[in-house]
Each structure stands twice: as C-alpha cells, then as structure tokens.
PDB file of N, CA and C in Angstrom:
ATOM      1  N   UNK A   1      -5.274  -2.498 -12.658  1.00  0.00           N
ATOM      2  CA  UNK A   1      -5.992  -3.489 -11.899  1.00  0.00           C
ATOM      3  C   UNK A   1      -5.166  -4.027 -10.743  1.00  0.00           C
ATOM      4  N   UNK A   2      -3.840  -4.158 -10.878  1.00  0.00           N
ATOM      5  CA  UNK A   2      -2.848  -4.953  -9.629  1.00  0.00           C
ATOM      6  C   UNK A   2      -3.234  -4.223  -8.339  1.00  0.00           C
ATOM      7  N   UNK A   3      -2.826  -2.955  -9.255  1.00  0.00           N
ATOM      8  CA  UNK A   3      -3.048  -1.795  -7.647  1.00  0.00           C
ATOM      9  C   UNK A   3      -4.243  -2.205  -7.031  1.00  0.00           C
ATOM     10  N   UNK A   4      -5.295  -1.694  -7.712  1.00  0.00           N
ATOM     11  CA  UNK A   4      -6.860  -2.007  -7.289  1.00  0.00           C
ATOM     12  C   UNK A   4      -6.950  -3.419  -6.313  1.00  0.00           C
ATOM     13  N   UNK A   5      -6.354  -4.526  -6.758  1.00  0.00           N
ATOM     14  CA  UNK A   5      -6.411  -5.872  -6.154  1.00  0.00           C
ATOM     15  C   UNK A   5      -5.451  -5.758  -5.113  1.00  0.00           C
ATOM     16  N   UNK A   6      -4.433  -5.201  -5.254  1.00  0.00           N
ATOM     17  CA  UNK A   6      -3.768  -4.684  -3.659  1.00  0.00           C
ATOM     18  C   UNK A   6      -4.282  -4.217  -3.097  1.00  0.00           C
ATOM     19  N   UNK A   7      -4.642  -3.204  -2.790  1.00  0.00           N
ATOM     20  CA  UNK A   7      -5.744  -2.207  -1.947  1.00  0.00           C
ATOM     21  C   UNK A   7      -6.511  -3.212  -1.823  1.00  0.00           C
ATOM     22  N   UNK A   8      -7.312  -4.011  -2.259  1.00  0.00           N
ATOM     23  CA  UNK A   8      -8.175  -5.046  -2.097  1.00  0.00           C
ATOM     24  C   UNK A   8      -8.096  -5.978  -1.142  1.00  0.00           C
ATOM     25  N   UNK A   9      -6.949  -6.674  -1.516  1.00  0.00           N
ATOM     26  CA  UNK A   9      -5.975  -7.648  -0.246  1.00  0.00           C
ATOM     27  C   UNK A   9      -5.564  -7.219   0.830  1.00  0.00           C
ATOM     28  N   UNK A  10      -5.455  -5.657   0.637  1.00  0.00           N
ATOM     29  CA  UNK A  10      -4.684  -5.020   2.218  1.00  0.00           C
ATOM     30  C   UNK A  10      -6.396  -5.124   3.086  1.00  0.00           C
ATOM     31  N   UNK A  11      -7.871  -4.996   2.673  1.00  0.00           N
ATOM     32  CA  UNK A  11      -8.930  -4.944   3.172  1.00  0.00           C
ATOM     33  C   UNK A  11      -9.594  -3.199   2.592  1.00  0.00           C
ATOM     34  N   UNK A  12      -8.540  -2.431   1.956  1.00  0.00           N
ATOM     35  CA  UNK A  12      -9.405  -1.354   1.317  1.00  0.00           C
ATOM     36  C   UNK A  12     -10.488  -1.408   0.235  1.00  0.00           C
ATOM     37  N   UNK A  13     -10.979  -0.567   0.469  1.00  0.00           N
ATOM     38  CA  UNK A  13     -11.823  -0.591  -0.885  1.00  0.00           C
ATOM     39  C   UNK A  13     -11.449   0.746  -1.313  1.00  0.00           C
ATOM     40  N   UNK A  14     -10.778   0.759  -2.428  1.00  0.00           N
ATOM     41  CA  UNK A  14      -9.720   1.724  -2.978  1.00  0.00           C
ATOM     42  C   UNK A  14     -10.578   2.555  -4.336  1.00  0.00           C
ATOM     43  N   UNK A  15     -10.211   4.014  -3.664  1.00  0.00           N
ATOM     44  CA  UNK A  15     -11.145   4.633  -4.811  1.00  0.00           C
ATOM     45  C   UNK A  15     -10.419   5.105  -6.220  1.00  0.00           C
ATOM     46  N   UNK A  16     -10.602   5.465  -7.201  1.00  0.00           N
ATOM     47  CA  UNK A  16     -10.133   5.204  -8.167  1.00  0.00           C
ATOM     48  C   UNK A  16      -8.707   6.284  -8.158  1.00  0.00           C
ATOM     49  N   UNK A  17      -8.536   7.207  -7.123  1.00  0.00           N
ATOM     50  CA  UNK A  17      -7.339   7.953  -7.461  1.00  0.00           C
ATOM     51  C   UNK A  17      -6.278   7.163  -6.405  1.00  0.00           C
ATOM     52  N   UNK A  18      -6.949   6.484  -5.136  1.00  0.00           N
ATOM     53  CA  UNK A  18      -6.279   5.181  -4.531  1.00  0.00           C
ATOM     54  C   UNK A  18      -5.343   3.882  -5.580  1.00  0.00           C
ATOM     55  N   UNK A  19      -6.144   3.770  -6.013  1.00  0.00           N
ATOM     56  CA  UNK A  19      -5.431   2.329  -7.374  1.00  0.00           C
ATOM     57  C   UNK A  19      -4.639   3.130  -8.136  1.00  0.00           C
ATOM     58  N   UNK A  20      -4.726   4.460  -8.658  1.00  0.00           N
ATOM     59  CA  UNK A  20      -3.691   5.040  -9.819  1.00  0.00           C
ATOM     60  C   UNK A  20      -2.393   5.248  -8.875  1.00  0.00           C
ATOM     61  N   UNK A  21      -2.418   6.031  -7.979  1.00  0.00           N
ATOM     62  CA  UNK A  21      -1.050   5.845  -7.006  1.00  0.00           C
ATOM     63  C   UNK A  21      -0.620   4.419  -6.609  1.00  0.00           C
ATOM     64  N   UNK A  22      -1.455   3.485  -6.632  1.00  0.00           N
ATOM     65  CA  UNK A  22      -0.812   2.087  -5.989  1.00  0.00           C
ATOM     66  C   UNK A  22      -0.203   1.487  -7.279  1.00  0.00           C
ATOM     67  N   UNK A  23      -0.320   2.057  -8.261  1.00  0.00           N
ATOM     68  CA  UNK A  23      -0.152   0.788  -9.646  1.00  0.00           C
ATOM     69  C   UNK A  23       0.991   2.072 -10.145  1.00  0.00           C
ATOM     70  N   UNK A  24       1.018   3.304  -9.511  1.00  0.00           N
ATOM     71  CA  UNK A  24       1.685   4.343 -10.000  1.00  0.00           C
ATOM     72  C   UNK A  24       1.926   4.549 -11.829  1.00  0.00           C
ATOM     73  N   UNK A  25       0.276   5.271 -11.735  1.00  0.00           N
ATOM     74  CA  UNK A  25       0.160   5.623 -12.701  1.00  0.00           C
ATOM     75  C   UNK A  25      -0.814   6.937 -12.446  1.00  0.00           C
ATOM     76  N   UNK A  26      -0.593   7.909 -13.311  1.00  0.00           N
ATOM     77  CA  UNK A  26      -1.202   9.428 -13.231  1.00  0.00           C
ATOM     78  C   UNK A  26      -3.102   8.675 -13.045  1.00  0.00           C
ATOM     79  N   UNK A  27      -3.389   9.823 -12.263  1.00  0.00           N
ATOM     80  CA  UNK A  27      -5.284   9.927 -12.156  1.00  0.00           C
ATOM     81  C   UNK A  27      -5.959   9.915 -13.324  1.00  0.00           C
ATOM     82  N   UNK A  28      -5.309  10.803 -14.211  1.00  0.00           N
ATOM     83  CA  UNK A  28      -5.877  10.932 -15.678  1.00  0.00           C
ATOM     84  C   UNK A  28      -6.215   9.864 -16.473  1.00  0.00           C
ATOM     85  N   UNK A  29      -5.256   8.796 -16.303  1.00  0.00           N
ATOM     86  CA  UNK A  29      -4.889   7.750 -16.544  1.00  0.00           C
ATOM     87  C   UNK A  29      -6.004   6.442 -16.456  1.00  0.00           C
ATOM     88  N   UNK A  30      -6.239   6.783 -15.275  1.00  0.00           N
ATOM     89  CA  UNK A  30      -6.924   5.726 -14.431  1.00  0.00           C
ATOM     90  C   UNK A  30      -8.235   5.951 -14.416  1.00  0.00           C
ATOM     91  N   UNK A  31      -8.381   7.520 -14.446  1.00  0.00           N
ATOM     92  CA  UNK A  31     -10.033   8.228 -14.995  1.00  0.00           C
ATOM     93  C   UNK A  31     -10.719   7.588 -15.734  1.00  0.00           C
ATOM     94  N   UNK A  32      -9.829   7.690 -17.194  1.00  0.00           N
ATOM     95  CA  UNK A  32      -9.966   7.645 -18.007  1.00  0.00           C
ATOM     96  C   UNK A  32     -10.381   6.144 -18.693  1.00  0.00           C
ATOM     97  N   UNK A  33      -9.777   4.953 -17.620  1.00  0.00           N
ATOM     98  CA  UNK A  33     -10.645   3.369 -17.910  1.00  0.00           C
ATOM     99  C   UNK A  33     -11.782   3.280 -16.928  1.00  0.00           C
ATOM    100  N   UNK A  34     -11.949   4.045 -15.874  1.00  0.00           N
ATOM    101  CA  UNK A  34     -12.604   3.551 -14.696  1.00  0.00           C
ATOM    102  C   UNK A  34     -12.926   5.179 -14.237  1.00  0.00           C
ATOM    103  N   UNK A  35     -14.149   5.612 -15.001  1.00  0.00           N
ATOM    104  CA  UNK A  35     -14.917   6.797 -14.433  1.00  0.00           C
ATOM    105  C   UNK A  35     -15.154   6.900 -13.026  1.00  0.00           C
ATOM    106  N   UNK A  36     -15.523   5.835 -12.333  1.00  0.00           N
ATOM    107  CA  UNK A  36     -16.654   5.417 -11.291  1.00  0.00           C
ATOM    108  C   UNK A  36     -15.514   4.278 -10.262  1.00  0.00           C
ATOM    109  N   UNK A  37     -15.787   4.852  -9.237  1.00  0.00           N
ATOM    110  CA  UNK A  37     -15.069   3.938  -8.094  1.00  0.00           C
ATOM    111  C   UNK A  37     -15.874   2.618  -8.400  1.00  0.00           C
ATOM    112  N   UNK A  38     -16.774   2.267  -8.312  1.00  0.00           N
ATOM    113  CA  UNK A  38     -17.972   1.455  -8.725  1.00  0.00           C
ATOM    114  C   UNK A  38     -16.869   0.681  -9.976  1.00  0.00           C
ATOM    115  N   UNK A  39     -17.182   0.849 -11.087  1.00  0.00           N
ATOM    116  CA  UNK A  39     -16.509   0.331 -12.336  1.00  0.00           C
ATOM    117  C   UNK A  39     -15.049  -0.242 -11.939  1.00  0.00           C
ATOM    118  N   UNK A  40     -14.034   0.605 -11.272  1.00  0.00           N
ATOM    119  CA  UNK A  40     -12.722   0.252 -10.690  1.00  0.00           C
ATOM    120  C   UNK A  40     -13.272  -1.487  -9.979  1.00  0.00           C
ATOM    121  N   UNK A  41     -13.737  -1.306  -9.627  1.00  0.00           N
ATOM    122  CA  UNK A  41     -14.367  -2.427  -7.999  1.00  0.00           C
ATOM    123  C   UNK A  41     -14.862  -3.388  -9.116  1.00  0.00           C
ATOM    124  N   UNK A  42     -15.841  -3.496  -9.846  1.00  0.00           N
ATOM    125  CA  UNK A  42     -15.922  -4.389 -10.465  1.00  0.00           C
ATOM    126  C   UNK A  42     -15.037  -5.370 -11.357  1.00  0.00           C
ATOM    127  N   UNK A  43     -14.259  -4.352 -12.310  1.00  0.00           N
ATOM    128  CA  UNK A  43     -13.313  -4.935 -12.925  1.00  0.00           C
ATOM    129  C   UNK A  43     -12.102  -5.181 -12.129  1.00  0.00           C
ATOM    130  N   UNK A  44     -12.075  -5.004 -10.943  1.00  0.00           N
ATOM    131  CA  UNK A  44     -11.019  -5.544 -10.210  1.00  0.00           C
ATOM    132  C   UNK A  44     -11.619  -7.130  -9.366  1.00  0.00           C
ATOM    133  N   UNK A  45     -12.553  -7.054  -9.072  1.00  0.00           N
ATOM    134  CA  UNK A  45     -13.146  -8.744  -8.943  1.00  0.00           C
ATOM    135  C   UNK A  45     -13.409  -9.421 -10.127  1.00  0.00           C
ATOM    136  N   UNK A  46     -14.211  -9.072 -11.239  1.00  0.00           N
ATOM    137  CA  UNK A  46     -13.855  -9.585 -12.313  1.00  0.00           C
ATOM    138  C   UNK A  46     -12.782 -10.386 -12.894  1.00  0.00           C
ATOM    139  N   UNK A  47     -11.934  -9.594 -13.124  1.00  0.00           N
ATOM    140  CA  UNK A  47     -10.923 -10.187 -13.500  1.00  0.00           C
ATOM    141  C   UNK A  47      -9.277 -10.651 -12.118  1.00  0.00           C
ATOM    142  N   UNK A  48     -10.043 -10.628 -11.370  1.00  0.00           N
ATOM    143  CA  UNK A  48      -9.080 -11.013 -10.074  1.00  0.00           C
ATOM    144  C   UNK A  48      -9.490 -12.260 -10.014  1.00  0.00           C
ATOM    145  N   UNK A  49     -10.646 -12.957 -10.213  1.00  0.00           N
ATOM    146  CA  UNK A  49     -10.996 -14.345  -9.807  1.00  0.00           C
ATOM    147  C   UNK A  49     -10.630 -15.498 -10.928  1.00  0.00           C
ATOM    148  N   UNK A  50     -10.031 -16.432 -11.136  1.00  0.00           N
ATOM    149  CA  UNK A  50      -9.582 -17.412 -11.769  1.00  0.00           C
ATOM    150  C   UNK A  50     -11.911 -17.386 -12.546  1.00  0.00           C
ATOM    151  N   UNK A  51     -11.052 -17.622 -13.878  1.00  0.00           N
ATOM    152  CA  UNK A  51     -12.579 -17.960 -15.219  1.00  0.00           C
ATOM    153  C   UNK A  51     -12.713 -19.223 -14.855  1.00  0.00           C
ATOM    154  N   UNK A  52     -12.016 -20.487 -14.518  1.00  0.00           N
ATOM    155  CA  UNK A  52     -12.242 -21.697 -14.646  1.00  0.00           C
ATOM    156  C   UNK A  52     -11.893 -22.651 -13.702  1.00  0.00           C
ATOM    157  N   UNK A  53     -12.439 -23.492 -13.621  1.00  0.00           N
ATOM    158  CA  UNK A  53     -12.204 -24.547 -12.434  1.00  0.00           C
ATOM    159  C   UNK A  53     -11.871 -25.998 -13.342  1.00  0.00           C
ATOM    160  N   UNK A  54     -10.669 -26.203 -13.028  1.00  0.00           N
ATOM    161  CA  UNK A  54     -10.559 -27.608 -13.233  1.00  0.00           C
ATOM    162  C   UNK A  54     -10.174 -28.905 -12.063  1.00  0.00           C
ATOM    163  N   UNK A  55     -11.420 -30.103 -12.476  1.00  0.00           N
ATOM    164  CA  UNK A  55     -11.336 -30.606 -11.217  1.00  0.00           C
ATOM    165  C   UNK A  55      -9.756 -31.456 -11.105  1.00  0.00           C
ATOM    166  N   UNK A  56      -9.816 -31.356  -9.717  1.00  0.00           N
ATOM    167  CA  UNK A  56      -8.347 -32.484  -9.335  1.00  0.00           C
ATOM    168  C   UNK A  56      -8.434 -33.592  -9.900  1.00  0.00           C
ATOM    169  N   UNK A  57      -7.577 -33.707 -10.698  1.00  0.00           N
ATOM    170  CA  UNK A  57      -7.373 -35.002 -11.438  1.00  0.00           C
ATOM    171  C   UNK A  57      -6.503 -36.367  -9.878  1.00  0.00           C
ATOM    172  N   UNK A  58      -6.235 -35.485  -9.051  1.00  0.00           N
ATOM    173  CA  UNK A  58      -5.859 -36.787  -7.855  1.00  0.00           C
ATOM    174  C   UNK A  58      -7.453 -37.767  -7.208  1.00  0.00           C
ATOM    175  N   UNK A  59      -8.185 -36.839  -7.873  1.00  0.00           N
ATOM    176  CA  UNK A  59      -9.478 -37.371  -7.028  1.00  0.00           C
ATOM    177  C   UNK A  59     -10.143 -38.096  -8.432  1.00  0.00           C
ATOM    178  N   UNK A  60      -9.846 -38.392  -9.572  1.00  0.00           N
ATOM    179  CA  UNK A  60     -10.798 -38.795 -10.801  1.00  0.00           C
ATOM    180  C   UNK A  60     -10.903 -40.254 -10.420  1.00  0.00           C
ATOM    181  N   UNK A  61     -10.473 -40.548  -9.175  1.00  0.00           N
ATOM    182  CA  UNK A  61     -11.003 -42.535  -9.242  1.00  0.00           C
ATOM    183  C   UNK A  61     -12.383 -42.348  -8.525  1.00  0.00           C
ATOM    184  N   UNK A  62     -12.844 -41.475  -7.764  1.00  0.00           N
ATOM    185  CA  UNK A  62     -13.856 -41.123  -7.007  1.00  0.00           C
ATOM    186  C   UNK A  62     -15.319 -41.276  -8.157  1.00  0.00           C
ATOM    187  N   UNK A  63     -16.068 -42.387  -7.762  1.00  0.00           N
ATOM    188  CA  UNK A  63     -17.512 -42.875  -8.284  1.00  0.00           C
ATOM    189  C   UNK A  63     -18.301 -42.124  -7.817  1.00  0.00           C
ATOM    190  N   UNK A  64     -18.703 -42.412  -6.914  1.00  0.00           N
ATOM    191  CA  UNK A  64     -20.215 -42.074  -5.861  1.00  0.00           C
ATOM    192  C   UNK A  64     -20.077 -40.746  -6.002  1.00  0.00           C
ATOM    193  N   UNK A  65     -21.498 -40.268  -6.518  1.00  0.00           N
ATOM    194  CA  UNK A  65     -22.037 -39.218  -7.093  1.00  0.00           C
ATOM    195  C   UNK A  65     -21.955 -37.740  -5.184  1.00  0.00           C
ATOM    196  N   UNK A  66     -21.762 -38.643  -4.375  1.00  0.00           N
ATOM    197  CA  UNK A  66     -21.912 -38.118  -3.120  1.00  0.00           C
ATOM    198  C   UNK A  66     -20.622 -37.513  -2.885  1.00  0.00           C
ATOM    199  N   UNK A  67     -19.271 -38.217  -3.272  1.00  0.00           N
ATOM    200  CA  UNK A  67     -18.279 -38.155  -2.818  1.00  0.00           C
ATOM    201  C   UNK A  67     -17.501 -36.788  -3.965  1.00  0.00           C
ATOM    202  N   UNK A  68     -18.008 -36.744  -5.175  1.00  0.00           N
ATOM    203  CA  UNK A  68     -17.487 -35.963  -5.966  1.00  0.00           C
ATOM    204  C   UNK A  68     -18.522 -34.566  -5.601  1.00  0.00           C
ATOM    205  N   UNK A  69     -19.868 -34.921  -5.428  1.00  0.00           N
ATOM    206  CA  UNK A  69     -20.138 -33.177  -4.513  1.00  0.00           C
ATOM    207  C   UNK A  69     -19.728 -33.048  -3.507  1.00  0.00           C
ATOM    208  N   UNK A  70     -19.323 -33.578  -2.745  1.00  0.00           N
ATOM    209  CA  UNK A  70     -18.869 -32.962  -1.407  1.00  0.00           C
ATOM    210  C   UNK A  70     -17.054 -32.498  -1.681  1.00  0.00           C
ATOM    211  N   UNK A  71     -16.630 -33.529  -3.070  1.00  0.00           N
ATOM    212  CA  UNK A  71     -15.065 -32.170  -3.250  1.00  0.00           C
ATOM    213  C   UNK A  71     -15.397 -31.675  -4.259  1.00  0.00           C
ATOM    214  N   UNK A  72     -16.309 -31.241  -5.051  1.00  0.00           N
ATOM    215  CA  UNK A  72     -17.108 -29.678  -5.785  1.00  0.00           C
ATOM    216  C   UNK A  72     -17.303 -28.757  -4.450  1.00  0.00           C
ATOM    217  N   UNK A  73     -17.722 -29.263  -3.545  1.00  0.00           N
ATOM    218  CA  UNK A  73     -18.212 -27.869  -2.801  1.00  0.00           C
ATOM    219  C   UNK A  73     -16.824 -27.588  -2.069  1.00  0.00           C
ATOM    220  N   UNK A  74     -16.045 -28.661  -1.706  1.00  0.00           N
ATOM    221  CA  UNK A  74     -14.366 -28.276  -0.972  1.00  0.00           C
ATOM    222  C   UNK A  74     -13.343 -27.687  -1.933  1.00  0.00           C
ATOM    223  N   UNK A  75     -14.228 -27.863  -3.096  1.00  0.00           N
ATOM    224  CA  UNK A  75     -13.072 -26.946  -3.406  1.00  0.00           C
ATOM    225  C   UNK A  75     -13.506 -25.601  -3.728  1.00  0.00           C
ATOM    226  N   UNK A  76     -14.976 -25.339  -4.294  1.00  0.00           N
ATOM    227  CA  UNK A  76     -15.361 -23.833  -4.481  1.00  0.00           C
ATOM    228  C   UNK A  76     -14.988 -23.504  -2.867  1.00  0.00           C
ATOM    229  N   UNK A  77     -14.808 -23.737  -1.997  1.00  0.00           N
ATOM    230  CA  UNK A  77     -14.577 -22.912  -0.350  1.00  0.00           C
ATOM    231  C   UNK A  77     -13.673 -22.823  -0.530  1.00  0.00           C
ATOM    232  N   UNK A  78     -12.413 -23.626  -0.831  1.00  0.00           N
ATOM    233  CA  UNK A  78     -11.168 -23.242  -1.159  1.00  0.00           C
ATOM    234  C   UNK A  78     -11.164 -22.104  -2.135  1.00  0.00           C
ATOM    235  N   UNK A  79     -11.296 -22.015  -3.220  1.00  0.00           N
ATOM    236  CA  UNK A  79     -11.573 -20.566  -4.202  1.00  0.00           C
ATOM    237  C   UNK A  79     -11.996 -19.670  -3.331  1.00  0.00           C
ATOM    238  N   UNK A  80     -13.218 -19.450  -2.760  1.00  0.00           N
ATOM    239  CA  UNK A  80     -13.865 -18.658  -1.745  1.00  0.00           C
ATOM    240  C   UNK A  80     -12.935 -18.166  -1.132  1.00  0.00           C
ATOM    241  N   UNK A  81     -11.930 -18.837   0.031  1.00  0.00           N
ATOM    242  CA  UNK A  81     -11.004 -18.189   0.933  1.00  0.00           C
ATOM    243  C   UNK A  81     -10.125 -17.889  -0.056  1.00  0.00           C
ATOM    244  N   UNK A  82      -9.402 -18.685  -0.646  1.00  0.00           N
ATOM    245  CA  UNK A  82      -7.935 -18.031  -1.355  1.00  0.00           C
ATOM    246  C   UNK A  82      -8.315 -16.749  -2.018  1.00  0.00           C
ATOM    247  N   UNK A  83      -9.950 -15.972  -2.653  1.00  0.00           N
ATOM    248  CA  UNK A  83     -10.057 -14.976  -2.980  1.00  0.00           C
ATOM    249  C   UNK A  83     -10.693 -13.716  -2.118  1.00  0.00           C
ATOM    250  N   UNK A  84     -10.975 -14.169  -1.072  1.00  0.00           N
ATOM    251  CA  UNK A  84     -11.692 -13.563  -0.218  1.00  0.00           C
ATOM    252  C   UNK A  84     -11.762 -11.950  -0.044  1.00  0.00           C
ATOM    253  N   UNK A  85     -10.787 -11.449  -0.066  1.00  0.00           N
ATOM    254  CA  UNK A  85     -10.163  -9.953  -0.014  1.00  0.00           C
ATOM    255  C   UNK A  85     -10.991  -9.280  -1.260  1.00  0.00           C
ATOM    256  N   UNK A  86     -11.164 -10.111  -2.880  1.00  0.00           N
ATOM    257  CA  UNK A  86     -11.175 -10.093  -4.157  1.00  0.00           C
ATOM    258  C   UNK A  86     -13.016 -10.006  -3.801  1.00  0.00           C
ATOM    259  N   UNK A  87     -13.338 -10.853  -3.545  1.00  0.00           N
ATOM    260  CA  UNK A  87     -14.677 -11.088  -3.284  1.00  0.00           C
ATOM    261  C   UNK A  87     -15.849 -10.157  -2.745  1.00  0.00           C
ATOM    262  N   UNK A  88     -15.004  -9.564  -1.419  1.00  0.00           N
ATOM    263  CA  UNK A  88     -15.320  -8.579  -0.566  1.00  0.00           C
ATOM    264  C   UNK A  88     -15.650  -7.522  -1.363  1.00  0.00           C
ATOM    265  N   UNK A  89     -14.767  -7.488  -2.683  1.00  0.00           N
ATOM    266  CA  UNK A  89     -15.251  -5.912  -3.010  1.00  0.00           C
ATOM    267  C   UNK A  89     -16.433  -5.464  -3.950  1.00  0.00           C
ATOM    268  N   UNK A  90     -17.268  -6.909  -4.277  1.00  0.00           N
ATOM    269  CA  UNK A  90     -18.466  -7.398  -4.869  1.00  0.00           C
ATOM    270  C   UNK A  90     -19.470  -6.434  -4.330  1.00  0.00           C
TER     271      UNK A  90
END
C-alpha cells in the first residue's frame, strides 16, 4: 500500500506492477492481493485516509450551533487538502 500511496502523492495513478516496484516487492506478490489496478486504487484510498475525526478540543468552549459548523466544515477541507493526492485516486 505505501508504494501505491506514493505513486499517489507523486499525482500517478499507479498500476499494480507500478506499486510492486515502488514498495519493492516481486509482481507475483502484489498480483496476488490486488488482481485489478481498480482493487490496488481502492485499497490504497481506503486505507490512506485517517477512519476518524476528532474534534479540536482548543475549540470545545464554542456554543453557537453556527460557530461549531462552520469549524466541522474547516476542518473536513483541511482533511480534504492534506489528502488530496489520496482522494484523487477515488
């Protein structure tokens, strides 16, 4: 998967004998979890993106129902860019 998410970050979309040389590991290898360039690509966004969001505890004095969606949505954009490369290959 590293490889795959490199190729990812460089802007490739890396086909599955691409990721076995980047993670340097034999084709056979790499065949053999990820038949399908398709399957590679998925489980490389899959598991490239953080499972959970926890909110900023610097912001927990924040009331107004207005002020805590507007940093829910600043921070999924933040996730958004910091994964962007990861995202792309959706």
């Amino acid at each position: 998967m590293e490889g795959a998410r490199k190729l990812l970050r460089e802007g490739k979309i890396p086909s599955v004998a691409d990721a076995a040389e980047a993670a340097r590991v034999s084709r056979a290898t790499a065949y053999r979890y990820f038949p399908t360039q398709s399957s590679l690509i998925q489980e490389a966004v899959d598991t490239g993106l953080p499972t959970t969001w926890e909110p900023d505890e610097r912001h927990a004095d924040l009331t107004a129902f207005a002020d805590r969606v507007e940093r829910a949505i600043a921070e999924m954009l933040t996730l958004t860019h910091d994964n962007e490369a990861v995202l792309r290959g959706v």
